[in-house]
C-alpha atoms as a PDB file:
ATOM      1  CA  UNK A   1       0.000   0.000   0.000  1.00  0.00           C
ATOM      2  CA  UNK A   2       1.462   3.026  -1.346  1.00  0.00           C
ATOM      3  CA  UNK A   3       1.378   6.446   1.085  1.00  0.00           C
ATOM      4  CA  UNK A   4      -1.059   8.933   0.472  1.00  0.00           C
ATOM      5  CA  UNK A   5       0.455  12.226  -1.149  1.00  0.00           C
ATOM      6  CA  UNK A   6       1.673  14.786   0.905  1.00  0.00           C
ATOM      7  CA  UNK A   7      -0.159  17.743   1.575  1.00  0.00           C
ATOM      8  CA  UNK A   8       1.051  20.263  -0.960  1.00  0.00           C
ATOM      9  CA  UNK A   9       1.666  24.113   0.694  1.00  0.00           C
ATOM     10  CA  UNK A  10       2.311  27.625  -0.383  1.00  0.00           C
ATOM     11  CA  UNK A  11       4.061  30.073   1.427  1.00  0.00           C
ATOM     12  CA  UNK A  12       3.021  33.967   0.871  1.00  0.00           C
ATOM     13  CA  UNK A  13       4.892  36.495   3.278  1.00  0.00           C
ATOM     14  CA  UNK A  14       6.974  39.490   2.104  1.00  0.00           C
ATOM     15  CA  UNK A  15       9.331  38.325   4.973  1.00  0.00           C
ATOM     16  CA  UNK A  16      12.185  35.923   3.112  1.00  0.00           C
ATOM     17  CA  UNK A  17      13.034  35.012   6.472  1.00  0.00           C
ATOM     18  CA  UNK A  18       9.948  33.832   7.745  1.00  0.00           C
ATOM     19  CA  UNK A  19       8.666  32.656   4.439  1.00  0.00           C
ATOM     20  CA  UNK A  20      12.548  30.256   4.383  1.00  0.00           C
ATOM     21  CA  UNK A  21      11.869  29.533   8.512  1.00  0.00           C
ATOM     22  CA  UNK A  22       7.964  28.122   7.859  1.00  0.00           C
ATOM     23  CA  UNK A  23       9.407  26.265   4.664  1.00  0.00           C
ATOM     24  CA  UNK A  24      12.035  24.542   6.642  1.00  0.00           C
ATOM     25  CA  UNK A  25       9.422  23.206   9.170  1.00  0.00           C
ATOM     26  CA  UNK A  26       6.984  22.169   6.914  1.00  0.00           C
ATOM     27  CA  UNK A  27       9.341  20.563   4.621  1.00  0.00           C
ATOM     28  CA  UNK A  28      10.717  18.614   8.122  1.00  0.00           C
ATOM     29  CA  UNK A  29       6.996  17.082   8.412  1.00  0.00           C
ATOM     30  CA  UNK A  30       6.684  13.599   6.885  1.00  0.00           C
ATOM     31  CA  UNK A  31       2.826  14.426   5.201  1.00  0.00           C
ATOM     32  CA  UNK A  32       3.666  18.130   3.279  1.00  0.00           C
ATOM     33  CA  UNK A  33       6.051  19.616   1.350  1.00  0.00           C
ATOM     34  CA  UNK A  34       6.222  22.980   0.408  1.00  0.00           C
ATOM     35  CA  UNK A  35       5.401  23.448  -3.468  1.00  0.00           C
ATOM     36  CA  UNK A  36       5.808  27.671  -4.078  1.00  0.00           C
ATOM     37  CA  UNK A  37       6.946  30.384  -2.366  1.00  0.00           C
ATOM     38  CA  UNK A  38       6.288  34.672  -3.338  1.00  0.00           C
ATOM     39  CA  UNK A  39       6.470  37.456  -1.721  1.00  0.00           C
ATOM     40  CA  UNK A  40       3.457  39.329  -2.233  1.00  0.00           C
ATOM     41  CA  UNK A  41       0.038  38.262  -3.207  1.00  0.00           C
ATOM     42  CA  UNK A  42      -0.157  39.236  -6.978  1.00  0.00           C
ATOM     43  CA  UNK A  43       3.151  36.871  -7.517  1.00  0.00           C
ATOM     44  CA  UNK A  44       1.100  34.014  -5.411  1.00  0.00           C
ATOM     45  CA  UNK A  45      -1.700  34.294  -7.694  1.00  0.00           C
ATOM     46  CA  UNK A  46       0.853  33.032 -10.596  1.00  0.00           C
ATOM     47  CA  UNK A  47       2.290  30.179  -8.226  1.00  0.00           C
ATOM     48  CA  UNK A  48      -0.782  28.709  -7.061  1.00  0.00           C
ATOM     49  CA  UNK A  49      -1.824  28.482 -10.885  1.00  0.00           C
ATOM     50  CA  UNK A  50       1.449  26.915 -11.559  1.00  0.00           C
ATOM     51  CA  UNK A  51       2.159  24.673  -8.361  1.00  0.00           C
ATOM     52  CA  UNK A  52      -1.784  23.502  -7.679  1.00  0.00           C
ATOM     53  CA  UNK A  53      -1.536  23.192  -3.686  1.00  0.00           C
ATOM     54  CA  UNK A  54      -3.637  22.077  -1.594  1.00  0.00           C
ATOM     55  CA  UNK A  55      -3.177  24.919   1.284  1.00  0.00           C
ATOM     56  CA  UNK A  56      -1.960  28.612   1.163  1.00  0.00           C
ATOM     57  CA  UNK A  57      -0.514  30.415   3.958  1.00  0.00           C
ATOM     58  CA  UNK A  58      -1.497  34.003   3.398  1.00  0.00           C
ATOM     59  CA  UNK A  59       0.374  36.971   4.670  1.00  0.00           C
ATOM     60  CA  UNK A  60      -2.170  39.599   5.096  1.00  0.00           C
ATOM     61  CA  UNK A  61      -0.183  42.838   4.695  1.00  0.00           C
ATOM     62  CA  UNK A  62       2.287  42.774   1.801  1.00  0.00           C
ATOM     63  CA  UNK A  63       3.260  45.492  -0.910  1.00  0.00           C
ATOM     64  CA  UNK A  64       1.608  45.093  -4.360  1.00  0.00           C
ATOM     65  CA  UNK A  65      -1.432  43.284  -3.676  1.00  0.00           C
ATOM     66  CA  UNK A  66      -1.939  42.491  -0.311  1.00  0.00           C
ATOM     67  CA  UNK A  67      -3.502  38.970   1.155  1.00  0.00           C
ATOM     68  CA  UNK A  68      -7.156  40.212   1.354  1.00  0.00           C
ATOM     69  CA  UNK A  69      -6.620  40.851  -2.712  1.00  0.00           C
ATOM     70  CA  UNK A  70      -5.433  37.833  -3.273  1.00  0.00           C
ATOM     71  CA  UNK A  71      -7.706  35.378  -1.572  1.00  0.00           C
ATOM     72  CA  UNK A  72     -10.595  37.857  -3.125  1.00  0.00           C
ATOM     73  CA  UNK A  73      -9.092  36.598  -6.484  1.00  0.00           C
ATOM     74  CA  UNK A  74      -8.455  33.255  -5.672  1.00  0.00           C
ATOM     75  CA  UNK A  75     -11.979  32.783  -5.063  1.00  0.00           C
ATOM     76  CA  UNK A  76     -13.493  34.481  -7.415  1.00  0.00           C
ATOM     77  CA  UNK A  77     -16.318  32.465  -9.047  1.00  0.00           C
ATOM     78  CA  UNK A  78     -14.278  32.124 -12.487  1.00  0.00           C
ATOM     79  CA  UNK A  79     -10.990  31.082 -10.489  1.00  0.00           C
ATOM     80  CA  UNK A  80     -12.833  28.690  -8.162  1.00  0.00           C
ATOM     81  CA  UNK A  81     -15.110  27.665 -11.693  1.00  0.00           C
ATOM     82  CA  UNK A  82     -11.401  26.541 -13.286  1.00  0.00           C
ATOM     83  CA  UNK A  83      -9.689  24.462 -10.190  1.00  0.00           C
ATOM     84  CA  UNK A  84      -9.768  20.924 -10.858  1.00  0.00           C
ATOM     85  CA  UNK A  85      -9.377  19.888  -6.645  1.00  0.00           C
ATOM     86  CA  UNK A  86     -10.339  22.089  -3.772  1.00  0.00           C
ATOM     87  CA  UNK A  87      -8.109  25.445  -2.570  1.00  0.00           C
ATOM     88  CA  UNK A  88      -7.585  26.120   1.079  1.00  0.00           C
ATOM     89  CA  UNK A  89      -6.229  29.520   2.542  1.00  0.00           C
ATOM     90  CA  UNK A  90      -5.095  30.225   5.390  1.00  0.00           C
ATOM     91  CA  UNK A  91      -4.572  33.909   6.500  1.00  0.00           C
ATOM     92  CA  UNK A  92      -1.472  34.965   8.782  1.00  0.00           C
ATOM     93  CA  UNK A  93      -1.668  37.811  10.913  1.00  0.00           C
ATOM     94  CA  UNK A  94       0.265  39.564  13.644  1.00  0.00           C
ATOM     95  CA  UNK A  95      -2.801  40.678  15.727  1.00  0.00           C
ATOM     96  CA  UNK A  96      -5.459  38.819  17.062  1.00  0.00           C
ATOM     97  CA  UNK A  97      -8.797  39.612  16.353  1.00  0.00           C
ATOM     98  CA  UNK A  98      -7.409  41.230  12.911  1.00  0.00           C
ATOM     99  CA  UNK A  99     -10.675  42.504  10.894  1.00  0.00           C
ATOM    100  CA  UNK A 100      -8.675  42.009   7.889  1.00  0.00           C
ATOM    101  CA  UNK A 101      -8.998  38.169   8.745  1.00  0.00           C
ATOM    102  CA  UNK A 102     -12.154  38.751   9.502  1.00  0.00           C
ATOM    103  CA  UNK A 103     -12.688  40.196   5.381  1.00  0.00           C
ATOM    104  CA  UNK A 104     -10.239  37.042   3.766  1.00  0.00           C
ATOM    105  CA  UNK A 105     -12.906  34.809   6.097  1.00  0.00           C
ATOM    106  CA  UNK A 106     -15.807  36.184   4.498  1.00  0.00           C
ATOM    107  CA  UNK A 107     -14.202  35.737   1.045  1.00  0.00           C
ATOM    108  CA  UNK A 108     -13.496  31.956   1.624  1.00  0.00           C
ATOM    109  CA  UNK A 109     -10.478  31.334   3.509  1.00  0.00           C
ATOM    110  CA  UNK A 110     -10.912  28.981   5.775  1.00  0.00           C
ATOM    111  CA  UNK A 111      -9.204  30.392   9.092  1.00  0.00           C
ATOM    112  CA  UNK A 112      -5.830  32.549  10.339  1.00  0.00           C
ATOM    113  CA  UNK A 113      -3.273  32.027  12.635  1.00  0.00           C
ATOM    114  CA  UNK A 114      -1.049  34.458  14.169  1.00  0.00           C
ATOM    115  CA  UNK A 115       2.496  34.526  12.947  1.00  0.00           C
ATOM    116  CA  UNK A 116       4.071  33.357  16.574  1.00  0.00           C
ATOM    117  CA  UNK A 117       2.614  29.865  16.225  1.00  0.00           C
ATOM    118  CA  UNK A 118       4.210  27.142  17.380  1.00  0.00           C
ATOM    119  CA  UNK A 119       5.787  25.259  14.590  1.00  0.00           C
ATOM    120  CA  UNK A 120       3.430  21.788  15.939  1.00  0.00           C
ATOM    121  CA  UNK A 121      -0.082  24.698  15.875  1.00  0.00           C
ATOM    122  CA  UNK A 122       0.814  25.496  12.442  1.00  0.00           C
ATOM    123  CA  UNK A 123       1.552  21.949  11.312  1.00  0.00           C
ATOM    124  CA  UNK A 124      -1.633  20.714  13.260  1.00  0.00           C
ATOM    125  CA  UNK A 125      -3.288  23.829  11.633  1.00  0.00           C
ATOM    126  CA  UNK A 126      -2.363  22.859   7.913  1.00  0.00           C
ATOM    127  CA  UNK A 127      -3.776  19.282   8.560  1.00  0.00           C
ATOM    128  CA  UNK A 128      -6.886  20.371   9.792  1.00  0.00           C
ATOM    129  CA  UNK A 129      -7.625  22.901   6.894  1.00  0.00           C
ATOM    130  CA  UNK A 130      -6.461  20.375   4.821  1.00  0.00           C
ATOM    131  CA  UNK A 131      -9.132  17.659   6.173  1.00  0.00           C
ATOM    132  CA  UNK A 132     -11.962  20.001   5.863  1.00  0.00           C
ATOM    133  CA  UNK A 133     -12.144  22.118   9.374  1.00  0.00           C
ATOM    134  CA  UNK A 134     -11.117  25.660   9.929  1.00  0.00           C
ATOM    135  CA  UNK A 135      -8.609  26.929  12.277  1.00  0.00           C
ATOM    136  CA  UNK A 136      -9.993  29.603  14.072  1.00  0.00           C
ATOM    137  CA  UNK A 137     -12.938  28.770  16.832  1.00  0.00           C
ATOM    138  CA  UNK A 138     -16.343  29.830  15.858  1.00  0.00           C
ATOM    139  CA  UNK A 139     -16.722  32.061  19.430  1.00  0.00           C
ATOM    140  CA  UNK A 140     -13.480  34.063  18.234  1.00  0.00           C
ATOM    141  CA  UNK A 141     -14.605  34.904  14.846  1.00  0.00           C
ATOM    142  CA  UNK A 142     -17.789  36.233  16.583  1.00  0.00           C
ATOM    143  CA  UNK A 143     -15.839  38.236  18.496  1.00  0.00           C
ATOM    144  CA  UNK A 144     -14.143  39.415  15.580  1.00  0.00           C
ATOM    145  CA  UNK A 145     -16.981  40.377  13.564  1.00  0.00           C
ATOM    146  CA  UNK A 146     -18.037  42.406  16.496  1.00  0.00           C
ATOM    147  CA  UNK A 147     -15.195  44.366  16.827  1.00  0.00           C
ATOM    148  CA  UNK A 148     -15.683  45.441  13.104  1.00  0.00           C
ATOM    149  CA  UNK A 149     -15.204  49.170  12.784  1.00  0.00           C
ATOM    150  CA  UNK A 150     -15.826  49.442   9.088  1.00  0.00           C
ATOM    151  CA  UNK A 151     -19.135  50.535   8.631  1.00  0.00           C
ATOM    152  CA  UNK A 152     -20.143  47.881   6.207  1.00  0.00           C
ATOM    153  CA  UNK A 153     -23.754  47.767   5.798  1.00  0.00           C
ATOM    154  CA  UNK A 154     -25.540  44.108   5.892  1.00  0.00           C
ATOM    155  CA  UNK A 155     -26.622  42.877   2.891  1.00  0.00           C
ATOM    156  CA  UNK A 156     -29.335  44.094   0.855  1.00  0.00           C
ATOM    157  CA  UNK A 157     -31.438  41.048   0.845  1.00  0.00           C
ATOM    158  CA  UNK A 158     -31.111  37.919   3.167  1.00  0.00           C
ATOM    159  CA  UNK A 159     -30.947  34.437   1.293  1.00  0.00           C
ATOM    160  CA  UNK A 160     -34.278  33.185   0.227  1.00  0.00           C
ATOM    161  CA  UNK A 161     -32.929  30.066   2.129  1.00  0.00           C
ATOM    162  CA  UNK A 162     -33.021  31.133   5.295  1.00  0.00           C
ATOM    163  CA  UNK A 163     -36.458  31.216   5.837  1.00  0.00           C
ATOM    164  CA  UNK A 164     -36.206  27.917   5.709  1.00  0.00           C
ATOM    165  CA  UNK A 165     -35.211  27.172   8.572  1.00  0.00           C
ATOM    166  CA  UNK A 166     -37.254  25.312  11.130  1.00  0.00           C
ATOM    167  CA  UNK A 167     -37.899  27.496  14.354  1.00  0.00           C
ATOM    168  CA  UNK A 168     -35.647  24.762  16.458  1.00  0.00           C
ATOM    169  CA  UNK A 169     -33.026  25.552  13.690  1.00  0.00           C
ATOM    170  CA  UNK A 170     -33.071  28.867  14.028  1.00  0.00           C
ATOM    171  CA  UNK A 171     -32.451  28.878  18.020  1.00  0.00           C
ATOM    172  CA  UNK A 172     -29.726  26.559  17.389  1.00  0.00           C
ATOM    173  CA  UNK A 173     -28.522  28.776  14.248  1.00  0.00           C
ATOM    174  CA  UNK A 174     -28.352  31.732  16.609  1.00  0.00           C
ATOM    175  CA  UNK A 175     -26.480  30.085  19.314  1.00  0.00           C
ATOM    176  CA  UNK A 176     -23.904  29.045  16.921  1.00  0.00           C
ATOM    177  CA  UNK A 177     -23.318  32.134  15.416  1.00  0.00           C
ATOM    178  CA  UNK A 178     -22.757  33.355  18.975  1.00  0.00           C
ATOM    179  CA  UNK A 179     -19.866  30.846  19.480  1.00  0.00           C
ATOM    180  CA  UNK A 180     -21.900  28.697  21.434  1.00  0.00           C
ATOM    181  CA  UNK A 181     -20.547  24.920  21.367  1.00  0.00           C
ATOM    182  CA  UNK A 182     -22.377  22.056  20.871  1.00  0.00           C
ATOM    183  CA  UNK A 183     -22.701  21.169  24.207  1.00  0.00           C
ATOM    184  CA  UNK A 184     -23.572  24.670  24.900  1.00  0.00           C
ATOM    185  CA  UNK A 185     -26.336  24.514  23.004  1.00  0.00           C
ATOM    186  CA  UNK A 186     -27.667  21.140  24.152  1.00  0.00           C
ATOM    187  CA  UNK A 187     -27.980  22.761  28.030  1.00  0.00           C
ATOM    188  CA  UNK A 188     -29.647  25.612  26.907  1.00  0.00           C
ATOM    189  CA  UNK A 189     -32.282  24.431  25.089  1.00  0.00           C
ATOM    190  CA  UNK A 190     -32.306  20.998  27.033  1.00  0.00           C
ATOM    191  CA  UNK A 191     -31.769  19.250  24.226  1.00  0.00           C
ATOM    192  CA  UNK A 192     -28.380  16.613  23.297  1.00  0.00           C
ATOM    193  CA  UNK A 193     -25.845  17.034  22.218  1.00  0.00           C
ATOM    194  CA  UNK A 194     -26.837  14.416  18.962  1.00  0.00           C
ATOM    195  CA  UNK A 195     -30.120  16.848  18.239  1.00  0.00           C
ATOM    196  CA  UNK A 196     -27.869  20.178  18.043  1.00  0.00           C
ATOM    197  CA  UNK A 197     -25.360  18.151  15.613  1.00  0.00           C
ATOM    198  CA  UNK A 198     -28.338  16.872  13.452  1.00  0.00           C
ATOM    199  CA  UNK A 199     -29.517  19.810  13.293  1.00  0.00           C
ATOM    200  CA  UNK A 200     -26.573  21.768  12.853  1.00  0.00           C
ATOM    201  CA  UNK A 201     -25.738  19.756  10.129  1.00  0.00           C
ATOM    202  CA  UNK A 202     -29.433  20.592   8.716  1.00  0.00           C
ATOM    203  CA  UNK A 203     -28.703  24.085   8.780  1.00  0.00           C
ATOM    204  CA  UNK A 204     -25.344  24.051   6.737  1.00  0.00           C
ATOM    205  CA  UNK A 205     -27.090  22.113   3.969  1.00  0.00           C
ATOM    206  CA  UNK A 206     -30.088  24.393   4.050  1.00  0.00           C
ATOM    207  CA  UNK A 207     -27.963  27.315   3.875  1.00  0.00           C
ATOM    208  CA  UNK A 208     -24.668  25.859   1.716  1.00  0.00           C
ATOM    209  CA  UNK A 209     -22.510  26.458   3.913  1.00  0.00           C
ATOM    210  CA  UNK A 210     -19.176  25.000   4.728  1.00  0.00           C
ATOM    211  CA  UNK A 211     -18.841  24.757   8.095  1.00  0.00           C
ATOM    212  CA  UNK A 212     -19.636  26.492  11.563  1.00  0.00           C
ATOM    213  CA  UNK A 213     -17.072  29.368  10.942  1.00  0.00           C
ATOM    214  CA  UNK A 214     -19.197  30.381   7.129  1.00  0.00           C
ATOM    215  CA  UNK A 215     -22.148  30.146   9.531  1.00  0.00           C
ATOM    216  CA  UNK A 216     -21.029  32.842  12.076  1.00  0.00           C
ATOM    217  CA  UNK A 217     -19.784  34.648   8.645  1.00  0.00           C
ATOM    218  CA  UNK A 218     -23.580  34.282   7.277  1.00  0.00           C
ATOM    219  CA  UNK A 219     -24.841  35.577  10.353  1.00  0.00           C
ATOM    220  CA  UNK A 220     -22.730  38.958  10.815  1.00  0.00           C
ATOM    221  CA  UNK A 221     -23.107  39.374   6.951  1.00  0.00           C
ATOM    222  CA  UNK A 222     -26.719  39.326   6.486  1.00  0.00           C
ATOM    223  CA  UNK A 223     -27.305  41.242   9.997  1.00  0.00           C
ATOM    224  CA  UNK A 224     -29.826  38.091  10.858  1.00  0.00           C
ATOM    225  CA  UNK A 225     -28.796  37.559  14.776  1.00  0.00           C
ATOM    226  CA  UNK A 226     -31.827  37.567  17.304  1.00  0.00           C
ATOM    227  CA  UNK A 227     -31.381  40.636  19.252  1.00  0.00           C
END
């Protein structure tokens, strides 16, 4: 039985240093290998097309284009229309709670870390992203979307698809936007914990949505949290 393939990573910093430090520790790990490197995001654009990986770590301020430009274009609907396997990014940041996160979130990446990461986080990080889960914790990215200062408006219409949901699922859907846990949930509403992950899982179809973190994004975008 052959080993699967390793996970295949780009590195996008304008730091050489810290783009040649993250290479040597992901190259060290038996399961990735680092495919591309560039320095800023309008050169990552080119070596994603050319290398095909499977996760990008995204440096969010750079000259040129920076990392909330380039994870706008690498999920556009004609770039995401023309990849042949999925794309995951993952946005790197210097300050917690960044709201520039917050903005490559809403645009599809699926998490950020914060540069000081241990080398085993950031490996554990890649895996995870890679496997389908984000790396950030639903009750921090509300936090985060609550700290916006932008002034962005909500959305001029909210999804024809959320009035589907049931009036259980939209308790739980408002709990989980709020960070709430599963088990959370399940106490407050004195329900389990396998009725808030049915339904949770109800909700994501309903809505097409990813995961618990595009839920919490859904939520703050469309301005449809219980007050």
């Amino acid at each position: 039985m052959t080993d699967p393939s390793p996970i295949r990573v780009v590195l996008v910093d304008d730091q050489q240093l810290f783009r040649e430090g993250v290479a040597i520790m992901i190259d060290a790990q038996p399961d990735m290998e680092v495919v591309g490197r560039a320095s800023d995001g309008q050169e990552s654009l080119e070596v994603i097309a050319a290398s095909e990986p499977d996760v990008v770590l995204m440096d969010i301020r750079m000259p040129v284009m920076d990392g909330v430009a380039a994870t706008r274009e690498l999920f556009s609907p004609v770039a995401t229309a023309a990849r042949t396997k999925p794309l995951k990014v993952v946005v790197l940041t210097t300050f917690n709670l960044d709201l520039s996160a917050a903005t490559a979130i809403r645009l599809g990446a699926s998490g950020f870390l914060l540069k000081d990461s241990t080398p085993e986080f950031l490996a554990a990080s890649i895996r995870a992203v890679h496997s389908g889960a984000s790396v950030i914790a639903p009750a921090a990215l509300s936090e985060l979307f609550s700290t916006r200062t932008d002034g962005r408006a909500p959305a001029a219409e909210v999804p024809a698809s959320f009035a589907t949901l049931s009036t259980r699922e939209r308790a739980i859907f408002d709990l989980a936007a709020r960070g709430r846990s599963n088990g959370e949930i399940a106490d407050e509403l004195f329900v389990s914990n396998h009725t808030v992950k049915s339904h949770i899982s109800s909700i994501l179809t309903k809505l097409d949505l990813r995961d618990r973190v595009q839920l919490v994004v859904f939520a703050h975008e469309y301005g449809v949290l219980q007050q």
